[in-house]
PDB file of N, CA and C in Angstrom:
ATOM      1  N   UNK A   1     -34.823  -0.941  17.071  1.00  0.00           N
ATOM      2  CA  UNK A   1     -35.581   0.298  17.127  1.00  0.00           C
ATOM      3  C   UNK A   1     -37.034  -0.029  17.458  1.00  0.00           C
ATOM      4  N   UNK A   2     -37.496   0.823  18.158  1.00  0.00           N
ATOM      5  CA  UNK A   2     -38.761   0.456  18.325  1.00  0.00           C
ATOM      6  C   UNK A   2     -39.775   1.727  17.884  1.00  0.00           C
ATOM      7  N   UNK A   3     -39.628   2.442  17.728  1.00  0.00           N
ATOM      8  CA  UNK A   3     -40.197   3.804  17.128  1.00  0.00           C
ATOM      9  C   UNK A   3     -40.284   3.355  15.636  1.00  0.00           C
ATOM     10  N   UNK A   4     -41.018   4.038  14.633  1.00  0.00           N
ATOM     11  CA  UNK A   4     -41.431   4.276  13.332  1.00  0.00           C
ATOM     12  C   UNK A   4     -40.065   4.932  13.079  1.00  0.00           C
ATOM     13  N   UNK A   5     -39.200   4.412  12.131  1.00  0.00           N
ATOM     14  CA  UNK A   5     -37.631   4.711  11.502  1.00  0.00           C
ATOM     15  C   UNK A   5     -37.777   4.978  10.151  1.00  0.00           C
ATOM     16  N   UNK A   6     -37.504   5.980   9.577  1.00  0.00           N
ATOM     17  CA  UNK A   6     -37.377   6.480   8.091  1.00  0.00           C
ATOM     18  C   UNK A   6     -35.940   5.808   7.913  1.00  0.00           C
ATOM     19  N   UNK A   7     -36.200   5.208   7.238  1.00  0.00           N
ATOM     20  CA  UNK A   7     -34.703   4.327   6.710  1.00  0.00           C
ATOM     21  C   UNK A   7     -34.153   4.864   5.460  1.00  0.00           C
ATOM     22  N   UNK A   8     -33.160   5.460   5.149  1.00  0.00           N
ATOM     23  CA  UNK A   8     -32.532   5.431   3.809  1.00  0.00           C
ATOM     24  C   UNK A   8     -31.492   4.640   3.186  1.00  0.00           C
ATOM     25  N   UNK A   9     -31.432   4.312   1.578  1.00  0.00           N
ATOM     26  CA  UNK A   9     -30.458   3.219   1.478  1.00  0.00           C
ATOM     27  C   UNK A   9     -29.497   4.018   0.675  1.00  0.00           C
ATOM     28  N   UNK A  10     -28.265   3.239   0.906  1.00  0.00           N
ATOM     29  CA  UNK A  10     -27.406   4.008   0.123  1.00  0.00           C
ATOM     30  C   UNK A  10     -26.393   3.200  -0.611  1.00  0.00           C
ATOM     31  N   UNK A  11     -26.226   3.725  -1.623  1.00  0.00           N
ATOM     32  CA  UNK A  11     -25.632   2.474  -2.920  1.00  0.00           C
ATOM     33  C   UNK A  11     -23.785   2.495  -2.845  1.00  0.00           C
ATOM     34  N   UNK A  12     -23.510   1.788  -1.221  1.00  0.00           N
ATOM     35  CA  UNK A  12     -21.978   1.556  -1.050  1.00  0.00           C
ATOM     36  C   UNK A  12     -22.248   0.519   0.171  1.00  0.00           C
ATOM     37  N   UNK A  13     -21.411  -0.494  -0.111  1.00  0.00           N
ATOM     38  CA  UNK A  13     -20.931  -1.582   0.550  1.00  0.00           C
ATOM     39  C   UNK A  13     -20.225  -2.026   1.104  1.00  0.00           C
ATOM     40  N   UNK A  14     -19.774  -3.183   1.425  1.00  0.00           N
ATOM     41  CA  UNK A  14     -18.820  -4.081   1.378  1.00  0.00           C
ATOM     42  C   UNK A  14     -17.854  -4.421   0.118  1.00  0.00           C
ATOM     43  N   UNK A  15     -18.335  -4.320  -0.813  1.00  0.00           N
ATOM     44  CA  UNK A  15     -17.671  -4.604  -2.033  1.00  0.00           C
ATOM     45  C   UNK A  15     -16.982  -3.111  -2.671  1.00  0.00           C
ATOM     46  N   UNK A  16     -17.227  -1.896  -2.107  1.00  0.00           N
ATOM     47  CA  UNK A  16     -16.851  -0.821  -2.757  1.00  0.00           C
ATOM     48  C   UNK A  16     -15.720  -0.773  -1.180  1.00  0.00           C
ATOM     49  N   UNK A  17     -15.207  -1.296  -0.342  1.00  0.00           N
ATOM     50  CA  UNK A  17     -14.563  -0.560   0.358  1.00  0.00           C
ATOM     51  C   UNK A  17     -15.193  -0.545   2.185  1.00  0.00           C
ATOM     52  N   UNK A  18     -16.490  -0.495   2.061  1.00  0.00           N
ATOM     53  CA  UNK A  18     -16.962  -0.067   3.440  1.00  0.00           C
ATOM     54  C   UNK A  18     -17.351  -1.307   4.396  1.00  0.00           C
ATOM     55  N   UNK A  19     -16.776  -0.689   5.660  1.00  0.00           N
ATOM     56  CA  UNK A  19     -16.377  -1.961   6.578  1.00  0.00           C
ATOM     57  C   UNK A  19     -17.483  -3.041   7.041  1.00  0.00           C
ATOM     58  N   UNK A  20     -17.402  -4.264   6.419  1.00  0.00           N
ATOM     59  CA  UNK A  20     -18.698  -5.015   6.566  1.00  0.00           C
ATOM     60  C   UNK A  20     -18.926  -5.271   8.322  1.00  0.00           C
ATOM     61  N   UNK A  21     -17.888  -4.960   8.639  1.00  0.00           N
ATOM     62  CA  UNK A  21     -18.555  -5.212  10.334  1.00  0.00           C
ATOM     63  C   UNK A  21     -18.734  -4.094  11.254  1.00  0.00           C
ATOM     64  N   UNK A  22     -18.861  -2.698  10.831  1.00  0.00           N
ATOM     65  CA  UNK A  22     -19.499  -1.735  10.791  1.00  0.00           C
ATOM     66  C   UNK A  22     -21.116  -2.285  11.619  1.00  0.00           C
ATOM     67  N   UNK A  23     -21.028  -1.418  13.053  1.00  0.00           N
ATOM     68  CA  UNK A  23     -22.152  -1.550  13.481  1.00  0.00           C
ATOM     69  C   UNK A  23     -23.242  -1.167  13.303  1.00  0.00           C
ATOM     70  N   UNK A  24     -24.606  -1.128  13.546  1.00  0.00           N
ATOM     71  CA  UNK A  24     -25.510   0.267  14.265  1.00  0.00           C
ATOM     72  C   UNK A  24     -25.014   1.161  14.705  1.00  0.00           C
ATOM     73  N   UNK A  25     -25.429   2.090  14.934  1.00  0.00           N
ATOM     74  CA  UNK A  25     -24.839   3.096  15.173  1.00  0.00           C
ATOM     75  C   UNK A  25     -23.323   4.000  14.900  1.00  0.00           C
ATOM     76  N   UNK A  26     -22.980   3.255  13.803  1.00  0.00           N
ATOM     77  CA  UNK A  26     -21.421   4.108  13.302  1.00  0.00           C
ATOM     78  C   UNK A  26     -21.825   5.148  12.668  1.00  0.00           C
ATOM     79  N   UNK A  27     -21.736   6.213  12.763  1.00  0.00           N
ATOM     80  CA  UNK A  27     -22.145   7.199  12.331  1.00  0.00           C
ATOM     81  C   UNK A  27     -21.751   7.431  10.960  1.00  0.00           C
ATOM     82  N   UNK A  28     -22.267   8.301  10.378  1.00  0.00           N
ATOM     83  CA  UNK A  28     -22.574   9.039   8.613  1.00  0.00           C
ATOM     84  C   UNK A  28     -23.039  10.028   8.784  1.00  0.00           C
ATOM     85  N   UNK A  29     -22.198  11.033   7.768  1.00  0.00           N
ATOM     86  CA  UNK A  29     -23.184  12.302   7.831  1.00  0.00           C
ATOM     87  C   UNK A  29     -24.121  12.619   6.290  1.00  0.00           C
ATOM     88  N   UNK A  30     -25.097  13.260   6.680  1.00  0.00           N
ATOM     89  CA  UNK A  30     -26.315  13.471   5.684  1.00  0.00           C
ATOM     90  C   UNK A  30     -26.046  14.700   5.209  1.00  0.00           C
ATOM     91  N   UNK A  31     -25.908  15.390   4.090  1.00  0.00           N
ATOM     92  CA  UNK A  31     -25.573  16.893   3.962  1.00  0.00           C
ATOM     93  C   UNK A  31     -25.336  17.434   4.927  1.00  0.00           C
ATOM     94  N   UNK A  32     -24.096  17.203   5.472  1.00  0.00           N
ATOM     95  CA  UNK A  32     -23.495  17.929   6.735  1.00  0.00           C
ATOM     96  C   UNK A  32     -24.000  17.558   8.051  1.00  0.00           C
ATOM     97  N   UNK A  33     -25.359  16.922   8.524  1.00  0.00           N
ATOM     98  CA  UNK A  33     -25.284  16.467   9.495  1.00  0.00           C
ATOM     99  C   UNK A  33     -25.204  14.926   9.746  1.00  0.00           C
ATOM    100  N   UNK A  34     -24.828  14.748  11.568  1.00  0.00           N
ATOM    101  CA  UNK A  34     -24.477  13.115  11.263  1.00  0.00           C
ATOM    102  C   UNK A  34     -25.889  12.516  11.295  1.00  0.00           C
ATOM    103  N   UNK A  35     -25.735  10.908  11.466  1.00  0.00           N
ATOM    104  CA  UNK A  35     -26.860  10.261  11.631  1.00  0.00           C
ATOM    105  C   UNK A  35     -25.991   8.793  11.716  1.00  0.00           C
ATOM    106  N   UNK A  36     -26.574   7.786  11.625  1.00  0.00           N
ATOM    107  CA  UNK A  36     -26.035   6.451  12.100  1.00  0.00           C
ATOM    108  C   UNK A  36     -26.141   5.124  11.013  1.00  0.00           C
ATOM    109  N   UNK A  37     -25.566   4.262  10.659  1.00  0.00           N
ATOM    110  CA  UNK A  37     -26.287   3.309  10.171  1.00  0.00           C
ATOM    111  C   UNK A  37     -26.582   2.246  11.019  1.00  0.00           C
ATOM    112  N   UNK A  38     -27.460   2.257  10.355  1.00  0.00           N
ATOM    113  CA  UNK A  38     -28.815   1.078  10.896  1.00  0.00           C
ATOM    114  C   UNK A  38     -28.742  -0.595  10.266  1.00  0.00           C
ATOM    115  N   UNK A  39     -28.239  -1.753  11.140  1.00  0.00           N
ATOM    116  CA  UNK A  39     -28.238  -3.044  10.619  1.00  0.00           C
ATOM    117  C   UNK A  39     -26.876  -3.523  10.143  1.00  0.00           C
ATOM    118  N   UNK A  40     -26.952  -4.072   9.533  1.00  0.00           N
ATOM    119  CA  UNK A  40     -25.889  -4.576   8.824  1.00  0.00           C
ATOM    120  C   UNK A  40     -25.624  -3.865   7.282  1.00  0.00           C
ATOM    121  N   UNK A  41     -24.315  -4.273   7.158  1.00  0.00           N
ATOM    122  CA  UNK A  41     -23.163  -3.414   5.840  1.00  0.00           C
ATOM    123  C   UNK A  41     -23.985  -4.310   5.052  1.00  0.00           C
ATOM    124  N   UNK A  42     -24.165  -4.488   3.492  1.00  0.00           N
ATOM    125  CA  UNK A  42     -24.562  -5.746   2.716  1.00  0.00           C
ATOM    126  C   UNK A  42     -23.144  -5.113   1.725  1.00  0.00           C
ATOM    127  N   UNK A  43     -23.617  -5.804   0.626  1.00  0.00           N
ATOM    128  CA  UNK A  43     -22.721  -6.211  -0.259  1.00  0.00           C
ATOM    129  C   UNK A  43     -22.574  -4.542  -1.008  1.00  0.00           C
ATOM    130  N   UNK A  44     -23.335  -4.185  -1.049  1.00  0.00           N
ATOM    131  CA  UNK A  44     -23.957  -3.461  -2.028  1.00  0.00           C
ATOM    132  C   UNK A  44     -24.574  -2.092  -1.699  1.00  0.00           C
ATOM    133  N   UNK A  45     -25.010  -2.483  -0.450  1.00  0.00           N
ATOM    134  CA  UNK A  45     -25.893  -1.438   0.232  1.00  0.00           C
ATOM    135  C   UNK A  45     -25.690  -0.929   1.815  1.00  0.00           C
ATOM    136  N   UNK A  46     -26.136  -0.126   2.042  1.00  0.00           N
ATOM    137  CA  UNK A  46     -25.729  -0.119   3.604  1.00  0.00           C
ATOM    138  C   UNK A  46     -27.270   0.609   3.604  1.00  0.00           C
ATOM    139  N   UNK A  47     -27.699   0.628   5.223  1.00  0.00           N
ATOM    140  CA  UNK A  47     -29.053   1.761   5.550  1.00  0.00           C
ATOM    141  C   UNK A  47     -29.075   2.431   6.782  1.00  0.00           C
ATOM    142  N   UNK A  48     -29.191   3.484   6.334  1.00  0.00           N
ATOM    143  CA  UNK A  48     -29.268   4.400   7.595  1.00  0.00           C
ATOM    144  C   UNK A  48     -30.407   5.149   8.223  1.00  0.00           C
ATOM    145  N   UNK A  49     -30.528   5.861   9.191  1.00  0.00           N
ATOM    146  CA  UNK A  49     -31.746   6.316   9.648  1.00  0.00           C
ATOM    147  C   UNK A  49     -31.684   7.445   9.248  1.00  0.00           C
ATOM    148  N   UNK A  50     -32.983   7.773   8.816  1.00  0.00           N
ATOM    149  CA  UNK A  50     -33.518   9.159   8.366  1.00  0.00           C
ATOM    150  C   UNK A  50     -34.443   9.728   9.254  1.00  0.00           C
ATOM    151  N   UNK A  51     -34.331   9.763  10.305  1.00  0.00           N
ATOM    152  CA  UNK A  51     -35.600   9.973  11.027  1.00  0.00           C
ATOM    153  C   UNK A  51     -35.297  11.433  11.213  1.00  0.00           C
ATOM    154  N   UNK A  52     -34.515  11.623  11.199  1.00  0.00           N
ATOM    155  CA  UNK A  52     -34.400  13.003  11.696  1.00  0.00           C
ATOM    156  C   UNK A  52     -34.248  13.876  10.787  1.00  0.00           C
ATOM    157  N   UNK A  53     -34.033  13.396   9.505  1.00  0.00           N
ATOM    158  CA  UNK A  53     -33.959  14.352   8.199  1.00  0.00           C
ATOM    159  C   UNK A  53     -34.867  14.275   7.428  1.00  0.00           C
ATOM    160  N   UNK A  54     -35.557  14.931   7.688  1.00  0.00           N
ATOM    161  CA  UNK A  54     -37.271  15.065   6.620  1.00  0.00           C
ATOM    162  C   UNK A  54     -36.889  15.595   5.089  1.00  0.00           C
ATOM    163  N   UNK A  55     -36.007  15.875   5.069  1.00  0.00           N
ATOM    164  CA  UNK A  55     -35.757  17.129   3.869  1.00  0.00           C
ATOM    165  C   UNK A  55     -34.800  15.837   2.798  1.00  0.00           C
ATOM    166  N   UNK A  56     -34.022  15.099   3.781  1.00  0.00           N
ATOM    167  CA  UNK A  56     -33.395  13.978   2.795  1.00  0.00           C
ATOM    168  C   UNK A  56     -34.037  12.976   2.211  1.00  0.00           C
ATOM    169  N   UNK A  57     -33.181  12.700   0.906  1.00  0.00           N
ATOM    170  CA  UNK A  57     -33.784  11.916  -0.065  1.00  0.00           C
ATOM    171  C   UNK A  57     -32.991  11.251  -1.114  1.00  0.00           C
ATOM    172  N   UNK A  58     -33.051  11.200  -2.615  1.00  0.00           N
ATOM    173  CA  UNK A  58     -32.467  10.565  -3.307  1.00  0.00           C
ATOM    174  C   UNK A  58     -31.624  11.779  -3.962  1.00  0.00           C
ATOM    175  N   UNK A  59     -30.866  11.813  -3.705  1.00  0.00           N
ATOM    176  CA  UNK A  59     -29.658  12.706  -4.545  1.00  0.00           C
ATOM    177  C   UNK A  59     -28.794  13.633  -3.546  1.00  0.00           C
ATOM    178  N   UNK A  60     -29.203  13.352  -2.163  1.00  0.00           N
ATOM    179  CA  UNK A  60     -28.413  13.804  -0.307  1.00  0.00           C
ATOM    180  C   UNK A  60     -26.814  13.231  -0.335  1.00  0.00           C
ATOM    181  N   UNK A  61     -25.850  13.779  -0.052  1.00  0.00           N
ATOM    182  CA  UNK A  61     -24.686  14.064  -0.395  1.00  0.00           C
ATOM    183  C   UNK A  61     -24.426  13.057   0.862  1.00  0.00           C
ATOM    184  N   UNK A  62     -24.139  12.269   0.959  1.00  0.00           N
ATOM    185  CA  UNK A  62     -22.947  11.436   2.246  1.00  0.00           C
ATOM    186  C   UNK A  62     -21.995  11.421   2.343  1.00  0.00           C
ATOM    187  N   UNK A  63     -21.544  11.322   3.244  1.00  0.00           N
ATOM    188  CA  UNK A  63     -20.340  11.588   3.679  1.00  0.00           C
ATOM    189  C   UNK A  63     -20.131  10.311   4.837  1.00  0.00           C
ATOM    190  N   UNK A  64     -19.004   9.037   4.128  1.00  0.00           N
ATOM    191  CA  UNK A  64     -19.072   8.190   4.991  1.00  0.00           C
ATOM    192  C   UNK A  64     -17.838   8.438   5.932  1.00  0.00           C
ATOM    193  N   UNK A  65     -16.668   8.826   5.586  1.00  0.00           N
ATOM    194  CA  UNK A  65     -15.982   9.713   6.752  1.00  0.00           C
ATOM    195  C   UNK A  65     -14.984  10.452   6.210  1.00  0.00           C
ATOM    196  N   UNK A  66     -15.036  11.542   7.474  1.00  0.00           N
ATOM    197  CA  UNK A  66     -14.196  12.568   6.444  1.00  0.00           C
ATOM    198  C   UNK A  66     -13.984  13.758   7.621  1.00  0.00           C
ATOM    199  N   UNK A  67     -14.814  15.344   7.045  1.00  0.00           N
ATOM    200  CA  UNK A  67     -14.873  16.248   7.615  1.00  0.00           C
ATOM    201  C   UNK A  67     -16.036  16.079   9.240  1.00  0.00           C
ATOM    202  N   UNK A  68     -17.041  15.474   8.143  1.00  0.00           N
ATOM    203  CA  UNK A  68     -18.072  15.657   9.639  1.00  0.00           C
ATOM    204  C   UNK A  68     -17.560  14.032  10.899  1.00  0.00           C
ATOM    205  N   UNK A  69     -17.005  12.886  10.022  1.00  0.00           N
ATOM    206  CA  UNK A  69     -16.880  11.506  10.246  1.00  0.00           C
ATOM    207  C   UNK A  69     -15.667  10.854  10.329  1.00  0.00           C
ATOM    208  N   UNK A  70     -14.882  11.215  11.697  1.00  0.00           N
ATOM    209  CA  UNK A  70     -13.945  11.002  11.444  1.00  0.00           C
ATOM    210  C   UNK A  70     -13.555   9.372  11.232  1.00  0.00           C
ATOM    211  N   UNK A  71     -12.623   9.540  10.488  1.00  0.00           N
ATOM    212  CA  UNK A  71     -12.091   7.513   9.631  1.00  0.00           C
ATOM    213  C   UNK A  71     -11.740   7.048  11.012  1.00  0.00           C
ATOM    214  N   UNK A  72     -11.174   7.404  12.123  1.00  0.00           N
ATOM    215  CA  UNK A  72     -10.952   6.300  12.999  1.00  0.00           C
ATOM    216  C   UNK A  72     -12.322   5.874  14.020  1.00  0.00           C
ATOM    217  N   UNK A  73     -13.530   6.993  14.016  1.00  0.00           N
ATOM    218  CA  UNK A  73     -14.497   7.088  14.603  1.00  0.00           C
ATOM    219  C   UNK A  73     -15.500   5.125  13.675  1.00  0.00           C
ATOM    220  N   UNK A  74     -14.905   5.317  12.440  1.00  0.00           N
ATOM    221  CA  UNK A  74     -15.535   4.280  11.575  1.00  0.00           C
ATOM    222  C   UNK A  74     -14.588   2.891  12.075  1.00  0.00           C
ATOM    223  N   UNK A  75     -13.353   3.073  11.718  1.00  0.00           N
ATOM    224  CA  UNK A  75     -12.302   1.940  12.223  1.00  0.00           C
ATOM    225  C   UNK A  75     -12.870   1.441  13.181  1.00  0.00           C
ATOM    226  N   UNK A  76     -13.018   2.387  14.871  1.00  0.00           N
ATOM    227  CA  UNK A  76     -13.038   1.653  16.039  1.00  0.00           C
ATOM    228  C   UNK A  76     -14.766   0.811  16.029  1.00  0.00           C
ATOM    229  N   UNK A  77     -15.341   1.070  15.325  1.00  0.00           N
ATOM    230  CA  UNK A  77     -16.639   0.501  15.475  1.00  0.00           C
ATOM    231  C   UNK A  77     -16.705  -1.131  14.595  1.00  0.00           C
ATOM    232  N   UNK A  78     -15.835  -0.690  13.663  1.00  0.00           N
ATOM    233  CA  UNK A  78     -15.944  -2.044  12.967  1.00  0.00           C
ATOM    234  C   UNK A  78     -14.840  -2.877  13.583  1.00  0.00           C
ATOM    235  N   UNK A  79     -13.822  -2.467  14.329  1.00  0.00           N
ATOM    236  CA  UNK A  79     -12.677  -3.139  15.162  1.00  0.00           C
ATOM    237  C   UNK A  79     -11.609  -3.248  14.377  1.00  0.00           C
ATOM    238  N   UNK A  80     -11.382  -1.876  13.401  1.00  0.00           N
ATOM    239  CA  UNK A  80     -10.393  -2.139  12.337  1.00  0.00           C
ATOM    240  C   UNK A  80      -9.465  -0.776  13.012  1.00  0.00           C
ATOM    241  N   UNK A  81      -8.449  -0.343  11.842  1.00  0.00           N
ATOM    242  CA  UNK A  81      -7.970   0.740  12.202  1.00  0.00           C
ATOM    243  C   UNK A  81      -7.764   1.582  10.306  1.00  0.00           C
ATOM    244  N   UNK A  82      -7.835   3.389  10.759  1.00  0.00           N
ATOM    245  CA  UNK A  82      -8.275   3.466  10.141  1.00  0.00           C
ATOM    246  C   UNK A  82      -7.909   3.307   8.913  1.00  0.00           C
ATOM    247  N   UNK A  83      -6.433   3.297   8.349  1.00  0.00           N
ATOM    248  CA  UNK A  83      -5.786   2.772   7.406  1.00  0.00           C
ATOM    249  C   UNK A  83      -6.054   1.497   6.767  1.00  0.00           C
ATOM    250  N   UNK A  84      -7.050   0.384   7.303  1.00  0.00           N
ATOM    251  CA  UNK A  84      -7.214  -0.521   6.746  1.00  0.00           C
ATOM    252  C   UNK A  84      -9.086  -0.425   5.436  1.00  0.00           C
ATOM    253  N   UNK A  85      -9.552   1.017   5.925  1.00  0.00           N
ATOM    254  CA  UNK A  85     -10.322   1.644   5.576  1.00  0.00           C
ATOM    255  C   UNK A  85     -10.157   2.071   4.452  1.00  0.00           C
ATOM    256  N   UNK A  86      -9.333   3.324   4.736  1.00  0.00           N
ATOM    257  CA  UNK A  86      -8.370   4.446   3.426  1.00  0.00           C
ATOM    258  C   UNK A  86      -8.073   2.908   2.330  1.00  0.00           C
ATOM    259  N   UNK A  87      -7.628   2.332   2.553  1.00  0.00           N
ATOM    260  CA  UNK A  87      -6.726   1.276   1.441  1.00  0.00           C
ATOM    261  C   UNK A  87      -7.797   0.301   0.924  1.00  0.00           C
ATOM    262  N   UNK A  88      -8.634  -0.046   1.457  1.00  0.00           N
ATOM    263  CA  UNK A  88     -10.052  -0.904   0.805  1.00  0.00           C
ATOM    264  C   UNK A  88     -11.021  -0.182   0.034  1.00  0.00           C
ATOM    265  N   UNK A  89     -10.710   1.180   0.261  1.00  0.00           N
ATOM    266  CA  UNK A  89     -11.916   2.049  -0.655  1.00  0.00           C
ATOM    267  C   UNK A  89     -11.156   1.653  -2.726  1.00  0.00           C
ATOM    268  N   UNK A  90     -12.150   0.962  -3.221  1.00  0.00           N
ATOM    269  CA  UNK A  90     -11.485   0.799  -4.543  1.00  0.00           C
ATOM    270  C   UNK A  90     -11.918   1.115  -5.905  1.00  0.00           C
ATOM    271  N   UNK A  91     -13.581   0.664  -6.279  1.00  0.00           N
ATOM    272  CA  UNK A  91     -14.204   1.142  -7.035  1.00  0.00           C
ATOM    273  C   UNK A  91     -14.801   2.340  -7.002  1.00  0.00           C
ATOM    274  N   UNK A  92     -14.895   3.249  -5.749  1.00  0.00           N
ATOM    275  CA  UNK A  92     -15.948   4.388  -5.913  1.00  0.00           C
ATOM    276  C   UNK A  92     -15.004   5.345  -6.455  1.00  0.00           C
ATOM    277  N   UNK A  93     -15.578   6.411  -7.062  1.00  0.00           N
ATOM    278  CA  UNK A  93     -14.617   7.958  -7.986  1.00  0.00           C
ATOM    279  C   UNK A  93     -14.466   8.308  -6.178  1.00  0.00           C
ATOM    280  N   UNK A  94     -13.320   9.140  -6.146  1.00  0.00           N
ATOM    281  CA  UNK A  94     -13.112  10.065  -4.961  1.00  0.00           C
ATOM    282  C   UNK A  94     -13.134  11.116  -5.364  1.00  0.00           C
ATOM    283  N   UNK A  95     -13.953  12.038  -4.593  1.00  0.00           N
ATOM    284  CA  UNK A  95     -14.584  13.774  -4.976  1.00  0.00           C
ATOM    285  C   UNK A  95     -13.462  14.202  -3.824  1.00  0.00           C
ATOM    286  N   UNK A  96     -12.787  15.261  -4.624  1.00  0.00           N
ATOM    287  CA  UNK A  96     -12.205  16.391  -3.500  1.00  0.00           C
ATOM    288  C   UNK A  96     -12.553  17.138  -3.791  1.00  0.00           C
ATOM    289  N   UNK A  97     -12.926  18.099  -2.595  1.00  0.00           N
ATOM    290  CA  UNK A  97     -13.402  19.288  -2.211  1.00  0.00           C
ATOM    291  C   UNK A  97     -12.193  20.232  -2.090  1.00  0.00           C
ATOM    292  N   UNK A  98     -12.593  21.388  -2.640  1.00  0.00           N
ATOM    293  CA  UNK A  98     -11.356  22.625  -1.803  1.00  0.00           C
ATOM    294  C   UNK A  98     -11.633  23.333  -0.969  1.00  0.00           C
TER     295      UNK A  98
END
């Protein structure tokens, strides 16, 4: 990046499930809209760009794939498929929505 990047971090990893070879640019959505992550997966953490969401912050609802993100849109970026995704998610609670 070469522009001034509002970075946000977000407390899911590699170790909760999320694909450590997950590029730049795999998308995430921010309270309903998308946006990308930025760098590398860590253990622990992942970071994404906020540049475009002024209003986001600490308690912004993500959505790493789902309604706005679709799971194979995540698969093909990390070179997985998306079932190998669904089945690695292990420690986080899963929220369903109705």
């Amino acid at each position: 990046m070469t522009e001034p990047t509002r970075i946000g971090l977000v407390a899911i990893g590699y170790a909760d499930g999320y694909p450590r070879l997950a590029t730049t640019g795999t998308p995430v959505a921010v309270d309903g809209t998308i946006t990308c992550v930025v760098g590398r997966v860590s253990m622990d953490v992942l970071t994404i760009d906020l540049s475009n969401h002024p209003g986001s912050g600490i308690g912004c609802r993500v959505e790493l794939w789902r309604r706005h993100v679709p799971v194979n849109e995540v698969a093909r970026r990390a070179g997985t498929i998306s079932c190998e995704l669904l089945c690695n998610v292990k420690r986080v609670p899963i929220i369903y929505d109705k």
